[in-house]
Protein backbone atom coordinates (compact mmCIF):
# COMPACT_ATOMS: atom_id res chain seq x y z
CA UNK A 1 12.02 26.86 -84.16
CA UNK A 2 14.92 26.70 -86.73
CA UNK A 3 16.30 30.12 -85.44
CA UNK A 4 16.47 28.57 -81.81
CA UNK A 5 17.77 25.41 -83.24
CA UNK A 6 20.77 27.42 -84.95
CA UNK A 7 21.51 29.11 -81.47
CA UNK A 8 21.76 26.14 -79.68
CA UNK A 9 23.78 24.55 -82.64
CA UNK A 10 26.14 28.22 -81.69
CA UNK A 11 26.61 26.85 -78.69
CA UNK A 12 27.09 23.80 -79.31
CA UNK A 13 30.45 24.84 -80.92
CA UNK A 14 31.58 26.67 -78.09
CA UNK A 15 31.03 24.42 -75.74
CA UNK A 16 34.98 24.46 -74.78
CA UNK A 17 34.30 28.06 -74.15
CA UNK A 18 31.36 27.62 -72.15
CA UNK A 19 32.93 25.30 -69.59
CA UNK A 20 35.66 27.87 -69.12
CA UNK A 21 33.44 30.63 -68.86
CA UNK A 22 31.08 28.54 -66.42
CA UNK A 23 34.13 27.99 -63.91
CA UNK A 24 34.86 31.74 -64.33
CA UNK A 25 31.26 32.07 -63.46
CA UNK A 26 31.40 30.01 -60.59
CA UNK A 27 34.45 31.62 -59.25
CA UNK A 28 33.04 35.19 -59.72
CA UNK A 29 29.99 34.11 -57.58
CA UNK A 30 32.30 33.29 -54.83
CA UNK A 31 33.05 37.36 -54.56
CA UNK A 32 29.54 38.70 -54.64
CA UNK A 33 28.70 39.35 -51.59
CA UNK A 34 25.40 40.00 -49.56
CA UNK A 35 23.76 40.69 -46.47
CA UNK A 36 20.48 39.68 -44.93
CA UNK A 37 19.03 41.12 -41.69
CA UNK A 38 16.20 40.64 -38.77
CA UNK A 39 14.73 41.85 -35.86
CA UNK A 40 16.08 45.82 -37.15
CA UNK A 41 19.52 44.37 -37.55
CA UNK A 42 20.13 42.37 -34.34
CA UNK A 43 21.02 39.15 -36.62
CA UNK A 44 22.66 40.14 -39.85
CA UNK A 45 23.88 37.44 -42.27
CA UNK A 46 27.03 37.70 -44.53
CA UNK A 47 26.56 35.50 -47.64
CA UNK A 48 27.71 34.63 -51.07
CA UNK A 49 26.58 34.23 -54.11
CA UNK A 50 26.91 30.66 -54.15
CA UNK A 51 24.55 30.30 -51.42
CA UNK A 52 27.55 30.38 -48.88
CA UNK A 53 27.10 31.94 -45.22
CA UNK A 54 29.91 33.27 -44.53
CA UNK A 55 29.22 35.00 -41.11
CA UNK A 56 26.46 36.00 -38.71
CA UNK A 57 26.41 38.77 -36.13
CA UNK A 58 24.38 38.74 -33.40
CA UNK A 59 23.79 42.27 -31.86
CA UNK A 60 24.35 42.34 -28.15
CA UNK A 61 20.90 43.96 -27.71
CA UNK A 62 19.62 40.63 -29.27
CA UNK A 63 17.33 38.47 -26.75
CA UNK A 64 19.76 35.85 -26.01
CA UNK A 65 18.01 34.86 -22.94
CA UNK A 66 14.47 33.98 -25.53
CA UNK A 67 15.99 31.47 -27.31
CA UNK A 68 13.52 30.66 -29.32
CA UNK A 69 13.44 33.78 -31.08
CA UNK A 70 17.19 34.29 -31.50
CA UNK A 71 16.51 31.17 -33.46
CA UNK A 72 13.68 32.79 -35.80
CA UNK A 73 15.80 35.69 -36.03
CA UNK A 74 18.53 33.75 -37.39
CA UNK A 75 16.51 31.73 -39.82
CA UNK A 76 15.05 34.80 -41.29
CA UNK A 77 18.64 36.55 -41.68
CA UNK A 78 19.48 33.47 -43.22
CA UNK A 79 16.68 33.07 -45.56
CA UNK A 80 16.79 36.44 -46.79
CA UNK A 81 20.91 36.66 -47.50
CA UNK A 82 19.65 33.60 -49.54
CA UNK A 83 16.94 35.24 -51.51
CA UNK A 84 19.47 38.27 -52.08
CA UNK A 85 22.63 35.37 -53.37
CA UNK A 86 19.69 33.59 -55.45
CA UNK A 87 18.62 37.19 -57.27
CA UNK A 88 22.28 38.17 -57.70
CA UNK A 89 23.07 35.00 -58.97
CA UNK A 90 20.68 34.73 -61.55
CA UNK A 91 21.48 38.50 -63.11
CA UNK A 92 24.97 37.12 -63.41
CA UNK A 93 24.05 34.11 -65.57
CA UNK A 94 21.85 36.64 -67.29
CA UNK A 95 24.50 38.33 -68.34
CA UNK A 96 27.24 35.93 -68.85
CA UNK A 97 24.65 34.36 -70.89
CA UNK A 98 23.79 37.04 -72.98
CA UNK A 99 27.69 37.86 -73.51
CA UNK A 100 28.19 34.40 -75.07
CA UNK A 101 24.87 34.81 -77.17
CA UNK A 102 23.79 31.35 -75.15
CA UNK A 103 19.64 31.79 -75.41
CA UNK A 104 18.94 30.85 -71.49
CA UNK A 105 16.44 27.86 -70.96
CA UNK A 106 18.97 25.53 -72.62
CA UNK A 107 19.30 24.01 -69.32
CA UNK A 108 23.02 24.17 -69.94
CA UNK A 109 24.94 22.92 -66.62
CA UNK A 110 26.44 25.72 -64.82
CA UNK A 111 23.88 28.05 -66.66
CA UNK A 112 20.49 27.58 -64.58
């Protein structure tokens, strides 16, 4: 207990350099880039790691005439760029964490 009270005290005094390296963060996240795919590649997604779509490609051989599952496809390219941003995402607060010695569950904002 007193050990993870002294870290959090740590980062308590570098909290200056905490918001600066959280809008680095958030800035870096902007450039990580990933993809998500359905129906063997007829929708692929185009997505950031701040849980941005960027673009979507729908393959020509894609059913446009079957709406319906255009839309499914499209939800599921979606949803998986998403899960792909959310993963990268959280191995980059893993390590800007761990490079400022911040303990992670401090619920710090910017951090979780």
């Amino acid at each position: 207990m007193f050990k993870e009270l002294g870290q959090m005290m740590g980062a308590l005094k570098n909290l200056g350099k905490l918001k600066e390296e959280a809008e680095k963060f958030q800035a870096r996240l902007a450039d990580l880039f990933v993809e998500g795919s359905a129906g063997g590649g007829m929708v692929r997604v185009r997505a950031n790691a701040r849980m941005e779509v960027l673009r979507i490609e729908i393959s020509p051989d894609a059913p446009l005439q079957d709406r319906e599952m255009l839309e499914d496809l499209i939800a599921a390219a979606v949803n998986q760029a998403l899960v792909k941003a959310r993963e990268v995402a959280s191995e980059e607060v893993q390590k800007m964490a761990q490079s400022l010695g911040v303990p992670l569950g401090l619920g710090l904002p910017g951090l979780s």
